[in-house]
Protein backbone atom coordinates (compact mmCIF):
# COMPACT_ATOMS: atom_id res chain seq x y z
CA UNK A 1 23.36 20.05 -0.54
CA UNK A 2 21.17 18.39 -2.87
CA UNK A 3 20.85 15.07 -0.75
CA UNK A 4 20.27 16.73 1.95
CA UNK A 5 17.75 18.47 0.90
CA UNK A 6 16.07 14.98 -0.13
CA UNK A 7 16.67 14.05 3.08
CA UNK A 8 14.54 16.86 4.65
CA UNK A 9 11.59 16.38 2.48
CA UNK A 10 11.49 12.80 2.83
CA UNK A 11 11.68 14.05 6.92
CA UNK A 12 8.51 16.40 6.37
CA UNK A 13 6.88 13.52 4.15
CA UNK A 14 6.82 11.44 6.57
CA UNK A 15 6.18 13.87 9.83
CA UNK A 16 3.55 15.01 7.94
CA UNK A 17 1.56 11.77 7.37
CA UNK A 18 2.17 10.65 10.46
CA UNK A 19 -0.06 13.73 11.33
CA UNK A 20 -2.72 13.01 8.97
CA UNK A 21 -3.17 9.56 10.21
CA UNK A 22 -3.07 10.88 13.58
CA UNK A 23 -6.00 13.41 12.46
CA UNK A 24 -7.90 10.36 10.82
CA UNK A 25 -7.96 8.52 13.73
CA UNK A 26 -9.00 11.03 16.06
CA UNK A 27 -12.09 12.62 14.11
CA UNK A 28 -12.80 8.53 13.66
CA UNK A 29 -13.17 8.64 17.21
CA UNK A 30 -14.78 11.67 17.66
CA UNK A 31 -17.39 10.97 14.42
CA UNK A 32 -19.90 8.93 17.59
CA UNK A 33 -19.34 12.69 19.80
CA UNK A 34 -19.30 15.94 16.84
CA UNK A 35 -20.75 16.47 13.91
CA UNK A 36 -18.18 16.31 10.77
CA UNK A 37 -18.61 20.49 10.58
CA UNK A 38 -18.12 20.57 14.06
CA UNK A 39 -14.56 18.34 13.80
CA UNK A 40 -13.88 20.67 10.61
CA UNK A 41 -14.22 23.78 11.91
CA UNK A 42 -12.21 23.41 15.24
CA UNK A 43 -8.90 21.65 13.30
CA UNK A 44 -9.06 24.30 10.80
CA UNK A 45 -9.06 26.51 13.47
CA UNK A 46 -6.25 25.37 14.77
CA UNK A 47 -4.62 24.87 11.63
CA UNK A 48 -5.08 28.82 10.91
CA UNK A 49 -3.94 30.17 13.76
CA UNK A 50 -0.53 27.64 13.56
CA UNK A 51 -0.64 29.10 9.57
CA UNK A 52 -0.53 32.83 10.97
CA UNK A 53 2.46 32.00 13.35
CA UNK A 54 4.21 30.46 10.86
CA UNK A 55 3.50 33.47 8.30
CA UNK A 56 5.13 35.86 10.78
CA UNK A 57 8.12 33.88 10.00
CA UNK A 58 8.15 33.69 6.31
CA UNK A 59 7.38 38.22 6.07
CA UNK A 60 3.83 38.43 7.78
CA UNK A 61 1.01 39.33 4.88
CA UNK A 62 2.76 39.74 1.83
CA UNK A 63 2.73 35.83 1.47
CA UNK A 64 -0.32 35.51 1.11
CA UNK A 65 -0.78 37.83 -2.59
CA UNK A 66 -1.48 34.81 -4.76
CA UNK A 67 -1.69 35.94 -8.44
CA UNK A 68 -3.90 33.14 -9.68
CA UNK A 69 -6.52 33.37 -7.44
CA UNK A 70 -8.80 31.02 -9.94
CA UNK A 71 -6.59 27.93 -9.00
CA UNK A 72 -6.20 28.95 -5.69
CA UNK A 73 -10.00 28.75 -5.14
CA UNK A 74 -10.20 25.33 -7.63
CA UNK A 75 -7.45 23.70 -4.85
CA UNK A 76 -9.39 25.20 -1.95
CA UNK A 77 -12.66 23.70 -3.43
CA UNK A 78 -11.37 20.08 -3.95
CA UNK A 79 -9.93 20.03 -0.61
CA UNK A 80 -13.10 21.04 1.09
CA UNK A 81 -14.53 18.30 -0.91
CA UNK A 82 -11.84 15.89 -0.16
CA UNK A 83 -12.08 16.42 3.25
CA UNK A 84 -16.16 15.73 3.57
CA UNK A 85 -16.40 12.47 1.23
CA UNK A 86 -13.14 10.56 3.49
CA UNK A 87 -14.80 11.66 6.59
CA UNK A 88 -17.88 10.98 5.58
CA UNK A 89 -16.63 7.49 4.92
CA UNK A 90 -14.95 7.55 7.96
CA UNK A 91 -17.74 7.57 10.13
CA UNK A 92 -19.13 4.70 8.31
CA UNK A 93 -16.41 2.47 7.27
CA UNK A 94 -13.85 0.70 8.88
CA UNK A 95 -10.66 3.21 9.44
CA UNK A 96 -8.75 0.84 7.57
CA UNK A 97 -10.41 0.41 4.73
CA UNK A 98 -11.17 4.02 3.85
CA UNK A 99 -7.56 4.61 4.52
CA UNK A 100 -6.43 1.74 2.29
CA UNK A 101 -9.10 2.82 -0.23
CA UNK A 102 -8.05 6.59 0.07
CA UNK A 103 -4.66 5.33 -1.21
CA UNK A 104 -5.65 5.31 -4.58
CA UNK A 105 -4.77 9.32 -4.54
CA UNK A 106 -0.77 8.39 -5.62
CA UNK A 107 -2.20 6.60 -8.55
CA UNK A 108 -4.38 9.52 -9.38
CA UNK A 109 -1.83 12.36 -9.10
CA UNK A 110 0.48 10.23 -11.58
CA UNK A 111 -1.95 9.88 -13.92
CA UNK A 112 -3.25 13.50 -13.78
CA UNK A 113 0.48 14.56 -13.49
CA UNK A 114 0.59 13.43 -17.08
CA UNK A 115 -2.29 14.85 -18.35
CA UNK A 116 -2.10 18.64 -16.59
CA UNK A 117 1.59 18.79 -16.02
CA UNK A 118 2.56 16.72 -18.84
CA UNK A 119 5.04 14.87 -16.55
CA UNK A 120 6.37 11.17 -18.26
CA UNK A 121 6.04 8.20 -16.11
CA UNK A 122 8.20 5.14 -16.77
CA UNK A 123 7.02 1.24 -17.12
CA UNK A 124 7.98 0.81 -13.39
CA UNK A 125 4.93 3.58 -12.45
CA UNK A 126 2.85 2.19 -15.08
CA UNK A 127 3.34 -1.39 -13.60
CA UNK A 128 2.85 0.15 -9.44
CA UNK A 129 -0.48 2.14 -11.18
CA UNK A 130 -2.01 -1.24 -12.60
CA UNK A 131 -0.95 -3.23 -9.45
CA UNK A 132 -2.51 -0.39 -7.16
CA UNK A 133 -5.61 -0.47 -8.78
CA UNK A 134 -5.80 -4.03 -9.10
CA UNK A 135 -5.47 -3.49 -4.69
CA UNK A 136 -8.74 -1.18 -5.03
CA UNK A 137 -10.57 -3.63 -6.54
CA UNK A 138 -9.37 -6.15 -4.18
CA UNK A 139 -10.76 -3.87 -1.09
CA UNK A 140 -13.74 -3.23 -2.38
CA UNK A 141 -15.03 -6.66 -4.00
CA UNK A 142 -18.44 -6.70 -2.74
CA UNK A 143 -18.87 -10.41 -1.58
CA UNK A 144 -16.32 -9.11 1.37
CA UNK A 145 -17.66 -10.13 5.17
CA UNK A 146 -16.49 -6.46 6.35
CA UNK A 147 -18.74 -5.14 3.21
CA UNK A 148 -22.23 -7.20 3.94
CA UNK A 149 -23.64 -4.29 5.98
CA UNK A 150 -22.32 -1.42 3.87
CA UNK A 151 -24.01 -0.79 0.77
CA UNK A 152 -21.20 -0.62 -2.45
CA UNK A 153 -21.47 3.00 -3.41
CA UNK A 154 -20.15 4.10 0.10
CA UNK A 155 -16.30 2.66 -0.78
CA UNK A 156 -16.55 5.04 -3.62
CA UNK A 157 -16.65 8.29 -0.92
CA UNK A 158 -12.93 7.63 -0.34
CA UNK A 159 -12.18 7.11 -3.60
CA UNK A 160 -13.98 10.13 -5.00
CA UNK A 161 -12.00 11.87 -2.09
CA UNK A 162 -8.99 10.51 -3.42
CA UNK A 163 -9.27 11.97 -6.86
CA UNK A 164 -10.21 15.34 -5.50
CA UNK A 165 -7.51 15.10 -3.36
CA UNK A 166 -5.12 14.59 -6.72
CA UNK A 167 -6.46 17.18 -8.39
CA UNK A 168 -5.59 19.46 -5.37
CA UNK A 169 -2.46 18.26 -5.28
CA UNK A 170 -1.47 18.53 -8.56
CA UNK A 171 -3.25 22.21 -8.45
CA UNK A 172 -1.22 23.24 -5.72
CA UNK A 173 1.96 21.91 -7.99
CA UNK A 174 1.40 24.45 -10.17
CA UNK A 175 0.61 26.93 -7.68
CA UNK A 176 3.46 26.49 -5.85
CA UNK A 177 5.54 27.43 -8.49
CA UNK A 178 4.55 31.15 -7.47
CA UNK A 179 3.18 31.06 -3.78
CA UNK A 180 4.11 29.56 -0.67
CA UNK A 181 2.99 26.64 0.88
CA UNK A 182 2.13 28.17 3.85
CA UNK A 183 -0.01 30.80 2.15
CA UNK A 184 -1.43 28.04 0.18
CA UNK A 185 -2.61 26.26 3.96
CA UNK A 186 -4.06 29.71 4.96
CA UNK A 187 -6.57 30.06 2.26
CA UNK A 188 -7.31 26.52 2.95
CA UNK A 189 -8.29 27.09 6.46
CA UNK A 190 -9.84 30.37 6.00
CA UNK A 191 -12.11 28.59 3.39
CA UNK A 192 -12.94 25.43 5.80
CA UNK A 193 -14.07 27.68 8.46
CA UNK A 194 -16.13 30.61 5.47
């Protein structure tokens, strides 16, 4: 029972970044066409009306009573912030460099995991943390030909996106401890579109 249920997140893991690369590389092509509130406001849109069908599955309105409505609207906040510095950097920099960039967000949630949650992380994280930011540096080194055109302080938009994006995530840890995940994504959308 157990495996399988590892088997079924690591399914949704992956089905579910395969959908957020698919979203960064459409509202990369659409950043020359729509403003970034335009692009924002249609897919959360569509993400809240796919978030009310799926609600109707899990008992309709009742999900969505959240009893710590302060974190709720911290995780809401940081993902509305997420969400404008990456595609902000999106429409300027290359899609795979804010992407590679944005992947500083793993080494963030561990280290924030062990400060708010008070999670322990072994020698093996500490080693893939130092070797991951050692990476950032890498992609960002100034003296770069892809960076002679883009001033420094605009690789730091995917990396401030990043850490909001950890602190989301690790907000929505301990949210989830009491509320659903799809309640979680309604308030999201609701406050994308407010």
């Amino acid at each position: 029972m157990i495996q399988d249920s590892a088997k079924l997140a690591v399914i949704f893991s992956l089905a579910a970044w395969l959908c957020i690369s698919l979203n960064d590389v459409v509202m990369k092509l659409l950043s020359d066409s729509y403003s970034l509130h335009q692009l924002v406001l249609i897919r959360s849109t569509v993400g809240l009306f796919l978030c009310l069908i799926i609600l109707q599955f899990e008992g309709s309105w009742r999900v969505l009573k959240i009893d710590n409505k302060f974190l709720l609207i911290f995780r809401c906040m940081m993902m509305v912030t997420t969400n404008l510095l990456y595609f902000s950097a999106l429409v300027i920099l290359p899609l795979a460099v804010a992407t590679a960039l944005f992947f500083i967000a793993p080494i963030f949630i561990s280290l924030l995991s062990t400060i708010i949650l008070k999670e322990t992380i072994g020698k093996r994280r500490i080693t893939a943390i130092l070797v991951g930011l050692a990476g950032i540096i890498i992609i960002m080194r100034p003296t770069s030909s892809v960076t002679n055109n883009i001033h420094f302080s605009i690789y730091l938009l995917p990396v401030a996106a990043a850490f909001c994006y950890a602190l989301a995530q690790v907000t929505a840890r301990k949210l989830g401890a009491t509320a659903r995940a799809s309640a979680m994504a309604f308030y999201l959308h609701l406050v994308f579109i407010l």
